[in-house]
N, C-alpha and C. Protein backbone atom coordinates (compact mmCIF):
# COMPACT_ATOMS: atom_id res chain seq x y z
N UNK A 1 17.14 64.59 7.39
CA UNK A 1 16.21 65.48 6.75
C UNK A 1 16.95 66.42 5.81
N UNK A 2 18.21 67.17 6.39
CA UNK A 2 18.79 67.78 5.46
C UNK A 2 19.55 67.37 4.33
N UNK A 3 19.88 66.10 4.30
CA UNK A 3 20.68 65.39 3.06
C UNK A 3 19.29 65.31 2.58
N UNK A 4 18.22 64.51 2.99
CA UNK A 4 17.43 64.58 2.10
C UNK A 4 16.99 65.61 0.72
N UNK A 5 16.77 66.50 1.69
CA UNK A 5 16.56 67.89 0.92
C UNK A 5 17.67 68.06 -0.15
N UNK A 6 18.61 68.10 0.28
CA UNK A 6 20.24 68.39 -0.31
C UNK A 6 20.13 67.71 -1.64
N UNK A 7 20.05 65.82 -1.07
CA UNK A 7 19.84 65.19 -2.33
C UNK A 7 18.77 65.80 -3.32
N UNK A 8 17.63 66.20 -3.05
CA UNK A 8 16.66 66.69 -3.80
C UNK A 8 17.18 67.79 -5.16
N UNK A 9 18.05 69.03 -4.54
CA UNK A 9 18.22 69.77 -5.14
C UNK A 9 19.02 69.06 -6.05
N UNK A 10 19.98 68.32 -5.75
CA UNK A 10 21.37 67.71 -6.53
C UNK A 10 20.51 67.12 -8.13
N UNK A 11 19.70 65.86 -7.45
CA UNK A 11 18.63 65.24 -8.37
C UNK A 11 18.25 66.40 -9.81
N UNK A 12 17.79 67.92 -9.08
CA UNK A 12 16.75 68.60 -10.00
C UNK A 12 17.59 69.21 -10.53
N UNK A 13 18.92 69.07 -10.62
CA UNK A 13 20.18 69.66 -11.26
C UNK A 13 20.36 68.74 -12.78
N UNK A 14 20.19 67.90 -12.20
CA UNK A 14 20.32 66.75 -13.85
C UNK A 14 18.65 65.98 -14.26
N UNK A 15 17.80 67.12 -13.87
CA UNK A 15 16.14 67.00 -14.10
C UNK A 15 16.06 65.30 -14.41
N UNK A 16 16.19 65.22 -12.62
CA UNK A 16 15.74 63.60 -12.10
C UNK A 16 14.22 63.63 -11.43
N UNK A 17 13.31 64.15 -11.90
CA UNK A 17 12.19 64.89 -11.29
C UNK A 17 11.43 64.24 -10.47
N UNK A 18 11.20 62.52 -10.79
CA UNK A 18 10.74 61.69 -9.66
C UNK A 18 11.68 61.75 -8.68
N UNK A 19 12.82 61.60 -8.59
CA UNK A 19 13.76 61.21 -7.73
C UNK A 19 13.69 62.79 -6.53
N UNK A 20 13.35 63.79 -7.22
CA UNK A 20 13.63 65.31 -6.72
C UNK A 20 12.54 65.44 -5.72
N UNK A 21 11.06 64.49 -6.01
CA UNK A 21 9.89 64.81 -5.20
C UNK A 21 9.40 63.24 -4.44
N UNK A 22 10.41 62.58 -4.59
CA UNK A 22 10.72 60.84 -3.55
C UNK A 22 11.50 61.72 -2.69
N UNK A 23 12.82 62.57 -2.70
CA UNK A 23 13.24 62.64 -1.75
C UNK A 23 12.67 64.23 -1.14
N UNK A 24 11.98 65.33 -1.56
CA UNK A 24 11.17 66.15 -0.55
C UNK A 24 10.34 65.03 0.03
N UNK A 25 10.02 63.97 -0.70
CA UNK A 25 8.77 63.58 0.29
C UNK A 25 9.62 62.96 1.39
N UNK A 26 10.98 62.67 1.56
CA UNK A 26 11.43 62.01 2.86
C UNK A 26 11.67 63.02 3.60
N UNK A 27 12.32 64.22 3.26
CA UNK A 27 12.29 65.16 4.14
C UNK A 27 11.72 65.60 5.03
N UNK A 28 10.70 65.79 4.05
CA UNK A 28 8.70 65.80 5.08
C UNK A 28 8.98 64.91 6.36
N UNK A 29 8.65 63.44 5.70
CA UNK A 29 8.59 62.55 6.67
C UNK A 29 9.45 62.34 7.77
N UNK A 30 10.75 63.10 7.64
CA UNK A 30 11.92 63.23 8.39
C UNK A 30 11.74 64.20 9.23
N UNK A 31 10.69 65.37 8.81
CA UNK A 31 11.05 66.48 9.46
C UNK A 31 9.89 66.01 10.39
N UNK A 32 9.24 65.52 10.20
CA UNK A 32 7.46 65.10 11.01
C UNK A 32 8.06 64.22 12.08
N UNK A 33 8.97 63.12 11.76
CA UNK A 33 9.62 62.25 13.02
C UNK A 33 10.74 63.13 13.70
N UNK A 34 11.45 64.24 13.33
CA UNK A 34 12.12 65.14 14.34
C UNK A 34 11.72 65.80 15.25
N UNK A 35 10.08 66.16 14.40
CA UNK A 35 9.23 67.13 15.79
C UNK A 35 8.32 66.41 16.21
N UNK A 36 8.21 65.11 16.69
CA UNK A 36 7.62 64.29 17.59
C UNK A 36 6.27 63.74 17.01
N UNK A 37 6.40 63.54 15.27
CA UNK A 37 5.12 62.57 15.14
C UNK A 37 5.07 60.81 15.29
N UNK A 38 3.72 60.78 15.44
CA UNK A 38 3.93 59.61 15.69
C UNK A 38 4.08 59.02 14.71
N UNK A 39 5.11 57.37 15.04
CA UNK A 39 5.54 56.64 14.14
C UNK A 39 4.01 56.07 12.82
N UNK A 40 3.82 56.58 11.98
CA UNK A 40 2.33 56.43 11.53
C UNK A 40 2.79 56.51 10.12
N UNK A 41 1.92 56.44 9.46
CA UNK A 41 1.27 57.18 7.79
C UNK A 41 1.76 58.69 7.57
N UNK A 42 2.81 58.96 7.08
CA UNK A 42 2.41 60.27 6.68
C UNK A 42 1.72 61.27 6.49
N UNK A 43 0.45 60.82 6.14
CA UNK A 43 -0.78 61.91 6.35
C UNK A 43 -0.91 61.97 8.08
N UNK A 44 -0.83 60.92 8.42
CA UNK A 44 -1.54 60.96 10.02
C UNK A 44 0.19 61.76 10.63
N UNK A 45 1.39 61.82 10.28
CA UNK A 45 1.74 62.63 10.98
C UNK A 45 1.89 64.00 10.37
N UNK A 46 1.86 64.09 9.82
CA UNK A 46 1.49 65.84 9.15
C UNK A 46 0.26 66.48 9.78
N UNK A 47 -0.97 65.63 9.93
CA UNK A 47 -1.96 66.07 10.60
C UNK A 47 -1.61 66.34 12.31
N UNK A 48 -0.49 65.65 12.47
CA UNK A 48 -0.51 65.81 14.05
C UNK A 48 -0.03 67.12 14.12
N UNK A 49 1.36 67.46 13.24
CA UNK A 49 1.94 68.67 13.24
C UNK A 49 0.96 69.60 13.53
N UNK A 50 0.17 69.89 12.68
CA UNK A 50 -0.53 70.75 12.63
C UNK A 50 -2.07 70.67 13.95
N UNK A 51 -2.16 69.81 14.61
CA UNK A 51 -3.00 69.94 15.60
C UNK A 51 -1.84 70.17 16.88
N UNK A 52 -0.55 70.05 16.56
CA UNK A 52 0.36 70.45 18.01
C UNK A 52 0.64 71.93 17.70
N UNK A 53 -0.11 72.30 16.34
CA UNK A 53 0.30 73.79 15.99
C UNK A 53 1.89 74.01 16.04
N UNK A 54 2.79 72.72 15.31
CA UNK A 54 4.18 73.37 14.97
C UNK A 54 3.89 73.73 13.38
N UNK A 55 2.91 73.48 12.37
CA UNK A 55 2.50 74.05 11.61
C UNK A 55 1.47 74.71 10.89
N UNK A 56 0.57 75.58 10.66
CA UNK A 56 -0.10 75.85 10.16
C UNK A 56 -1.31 75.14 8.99
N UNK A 57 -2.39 75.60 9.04
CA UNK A 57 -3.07 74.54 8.23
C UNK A 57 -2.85 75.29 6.39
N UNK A 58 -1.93 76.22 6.09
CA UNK A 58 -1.92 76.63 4.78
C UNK A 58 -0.04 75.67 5.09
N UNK A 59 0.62 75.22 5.89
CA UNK A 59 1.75 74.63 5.51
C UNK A 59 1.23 73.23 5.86
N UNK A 60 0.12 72.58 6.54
CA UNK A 60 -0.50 71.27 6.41
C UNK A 60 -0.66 70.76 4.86
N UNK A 61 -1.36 71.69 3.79
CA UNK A 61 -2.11 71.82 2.75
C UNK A 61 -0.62 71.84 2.21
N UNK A 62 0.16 72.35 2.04
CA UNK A 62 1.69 72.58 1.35
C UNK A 62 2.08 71.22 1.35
N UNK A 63 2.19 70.57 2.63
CA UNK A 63 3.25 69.60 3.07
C UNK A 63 2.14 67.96 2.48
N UNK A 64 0.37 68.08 2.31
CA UNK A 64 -0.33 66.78 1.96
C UNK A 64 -0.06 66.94 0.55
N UNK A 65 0.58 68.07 -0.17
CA UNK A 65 0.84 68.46 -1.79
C UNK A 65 2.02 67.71 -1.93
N UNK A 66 2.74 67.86 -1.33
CA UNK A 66 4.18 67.53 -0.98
C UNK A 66 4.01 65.72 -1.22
N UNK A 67 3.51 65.31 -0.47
CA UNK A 67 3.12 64.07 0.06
C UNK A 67 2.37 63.07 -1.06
N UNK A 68 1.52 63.72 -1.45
CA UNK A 68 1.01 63.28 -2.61
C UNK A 68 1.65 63.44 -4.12
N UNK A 69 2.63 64.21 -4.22
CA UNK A 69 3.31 63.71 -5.27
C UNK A 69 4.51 63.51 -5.12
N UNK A 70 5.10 63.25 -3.94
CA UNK A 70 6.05 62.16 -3.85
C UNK A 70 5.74 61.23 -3.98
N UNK A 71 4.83 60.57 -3.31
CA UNK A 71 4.15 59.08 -3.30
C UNK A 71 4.03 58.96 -5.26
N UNK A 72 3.70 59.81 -6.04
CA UNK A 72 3.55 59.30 -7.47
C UNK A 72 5.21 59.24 -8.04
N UNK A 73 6.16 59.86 -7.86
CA UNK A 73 7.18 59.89 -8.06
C UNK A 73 7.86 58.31 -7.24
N UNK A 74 7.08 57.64 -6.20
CA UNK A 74 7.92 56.08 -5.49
C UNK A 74 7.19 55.37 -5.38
N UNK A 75 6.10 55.46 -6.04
CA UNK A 75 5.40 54.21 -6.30
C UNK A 75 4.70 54.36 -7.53
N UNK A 76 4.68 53.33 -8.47
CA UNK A 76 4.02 52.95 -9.77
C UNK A 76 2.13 53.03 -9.36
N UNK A 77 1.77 53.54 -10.20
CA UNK A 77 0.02 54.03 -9.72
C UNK A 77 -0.61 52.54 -10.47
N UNK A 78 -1.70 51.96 -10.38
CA UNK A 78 -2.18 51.08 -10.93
C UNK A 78 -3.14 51.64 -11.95
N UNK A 79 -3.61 52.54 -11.50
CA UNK A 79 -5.27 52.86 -11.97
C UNK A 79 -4.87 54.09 -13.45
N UNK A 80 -3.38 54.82 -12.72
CA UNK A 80 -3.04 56.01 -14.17
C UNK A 80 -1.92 56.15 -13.90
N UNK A 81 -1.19 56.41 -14.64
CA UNK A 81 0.30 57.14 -14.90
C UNK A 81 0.17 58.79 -14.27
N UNK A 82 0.72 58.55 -13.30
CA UNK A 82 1.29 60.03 -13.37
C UNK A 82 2.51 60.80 -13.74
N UNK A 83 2.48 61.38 -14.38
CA UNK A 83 4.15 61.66 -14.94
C UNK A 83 4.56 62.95 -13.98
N UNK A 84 5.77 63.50 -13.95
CA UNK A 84 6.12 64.24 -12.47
C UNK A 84 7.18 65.52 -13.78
N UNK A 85 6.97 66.18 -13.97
CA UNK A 85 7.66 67.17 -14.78
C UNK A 85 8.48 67.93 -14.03
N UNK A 86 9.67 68.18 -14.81
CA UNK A 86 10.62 69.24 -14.06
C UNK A 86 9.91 70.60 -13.53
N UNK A 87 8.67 70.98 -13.89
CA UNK A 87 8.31 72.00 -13.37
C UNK A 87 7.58 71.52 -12.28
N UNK A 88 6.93 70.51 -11.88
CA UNK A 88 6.52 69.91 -10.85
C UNK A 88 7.09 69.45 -9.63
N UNK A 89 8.70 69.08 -10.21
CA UNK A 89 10.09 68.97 -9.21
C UNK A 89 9.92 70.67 -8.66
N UNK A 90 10.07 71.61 -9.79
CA UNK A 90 10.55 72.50 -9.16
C UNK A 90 9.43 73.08 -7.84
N UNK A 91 8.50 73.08 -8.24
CA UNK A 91 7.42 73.24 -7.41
C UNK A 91 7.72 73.06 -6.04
N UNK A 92 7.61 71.40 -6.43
CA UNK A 92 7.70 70.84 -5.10
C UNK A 92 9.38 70.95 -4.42
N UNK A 93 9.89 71.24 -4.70
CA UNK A 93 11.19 71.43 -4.22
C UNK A 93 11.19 72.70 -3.51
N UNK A 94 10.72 73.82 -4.11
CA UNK A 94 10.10 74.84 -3.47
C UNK A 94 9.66 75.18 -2.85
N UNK A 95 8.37 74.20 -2.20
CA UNK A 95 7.49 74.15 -1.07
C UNK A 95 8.14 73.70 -0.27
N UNK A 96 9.38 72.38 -0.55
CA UNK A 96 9.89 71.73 0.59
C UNK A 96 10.65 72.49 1.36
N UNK A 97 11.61 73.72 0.66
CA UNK A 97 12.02 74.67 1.44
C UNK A 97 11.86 75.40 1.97
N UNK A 98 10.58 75.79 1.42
CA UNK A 98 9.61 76.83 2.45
C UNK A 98 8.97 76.09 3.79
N UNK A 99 8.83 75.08 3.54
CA UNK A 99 8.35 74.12 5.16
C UNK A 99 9.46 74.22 5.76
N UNK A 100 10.98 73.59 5.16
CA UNK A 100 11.70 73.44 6.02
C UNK A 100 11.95 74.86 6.73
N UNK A 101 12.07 75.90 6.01
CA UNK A 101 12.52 77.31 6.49
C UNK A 101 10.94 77.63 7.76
N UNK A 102 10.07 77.30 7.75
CA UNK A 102 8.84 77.46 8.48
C UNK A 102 9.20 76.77 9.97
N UNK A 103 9.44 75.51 9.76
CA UNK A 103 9.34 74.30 10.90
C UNK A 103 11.17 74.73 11.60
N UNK A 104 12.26 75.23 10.80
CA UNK A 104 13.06 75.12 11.16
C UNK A 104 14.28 76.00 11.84
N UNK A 105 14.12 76.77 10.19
CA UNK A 105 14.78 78.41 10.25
C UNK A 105 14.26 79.55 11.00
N UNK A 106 12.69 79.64 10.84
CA UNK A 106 12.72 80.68 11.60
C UNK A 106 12.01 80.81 13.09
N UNK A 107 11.40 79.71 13.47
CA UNK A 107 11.77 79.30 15.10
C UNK A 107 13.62 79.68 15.51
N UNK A 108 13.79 79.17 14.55
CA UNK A 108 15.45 79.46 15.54
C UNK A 108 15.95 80.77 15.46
N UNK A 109 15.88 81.41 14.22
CA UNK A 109 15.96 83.04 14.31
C UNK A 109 15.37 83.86 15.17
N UNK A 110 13.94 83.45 15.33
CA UNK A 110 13.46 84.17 16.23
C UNK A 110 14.14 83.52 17.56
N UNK A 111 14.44 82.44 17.95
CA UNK A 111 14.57 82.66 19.38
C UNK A 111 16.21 83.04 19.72
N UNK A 112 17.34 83.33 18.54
CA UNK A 112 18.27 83.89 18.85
C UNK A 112 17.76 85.25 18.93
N UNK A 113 17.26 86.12 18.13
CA UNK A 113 17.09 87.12 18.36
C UNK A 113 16.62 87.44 19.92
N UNK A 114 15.82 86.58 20.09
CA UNK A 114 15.05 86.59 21.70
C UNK A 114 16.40 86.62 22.54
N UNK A 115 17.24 85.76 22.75
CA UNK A 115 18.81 85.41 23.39
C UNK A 115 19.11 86.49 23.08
N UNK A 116 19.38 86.90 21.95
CA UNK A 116 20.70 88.49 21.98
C UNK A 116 20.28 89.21 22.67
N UNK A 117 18.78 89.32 22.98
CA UNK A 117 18.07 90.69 23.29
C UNK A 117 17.90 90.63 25.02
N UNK A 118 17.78 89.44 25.15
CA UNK A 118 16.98 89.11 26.35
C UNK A 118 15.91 89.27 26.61
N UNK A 119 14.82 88.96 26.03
CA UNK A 119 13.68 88.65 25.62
C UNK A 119 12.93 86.92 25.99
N UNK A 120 12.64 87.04 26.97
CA UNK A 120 11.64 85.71 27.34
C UNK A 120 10.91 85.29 26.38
């Protein structure tokens, strides 16, 4: 999940902008199979996240944004072109870090803080 991400930023450094929102969208999908979704569709595990309440339904709505224009950035559309703009990388590159910092960073901050303190 984190190379993913990693790669992402690297990508939006030499404005590879499909390539920047193919790999948030693996991240996603990486981060959804770390916290126990089921092996499924992407939508169907993002939706689980959020009914096990490890995320929120305004970071559900973040992460099906996420999802949906990665999928136009790794797969060719039949019906229209979607084109994926460096400001659209940046976007979404943006959101991806704010999920990851949601689902990742600050569960764990908070529960060191809980440890230093001794706090159940």
């Amino acid at each position: 999940m984190a190379y993913d991400y990693l790669e992402a930023i690297k990508c939006q450094s030499v404005s590879a902008s499909k390539a920047v929102v193919t790999q948030c969208r693996r991240a996603l999908q990486n981060t959804c199979a770390l916290n126990g979704a089921p092996n499924a569709d992407l939508i169907i595990q993002i939706d689980d996240l959020e009914k096990r309440r490890i995320i929120n339904p305004t970071l559900k709505d973040m992460a099906h944004t996420i999802r949906m224009i990665g999928n136009w950035g790794a797969h060719p559309q039949k019906d229209t072109l979607k084109e994926v703009t460096y400001s659209d990388a940046s976007e979404v590159l943006e959101f991806t870090g704010e999920f990851l910092d949601e689902v990742f960073v600050r569960p764990a901050r908070i529960k060191n803080l809980k440890t230093k303190k001794g706090i159940k």
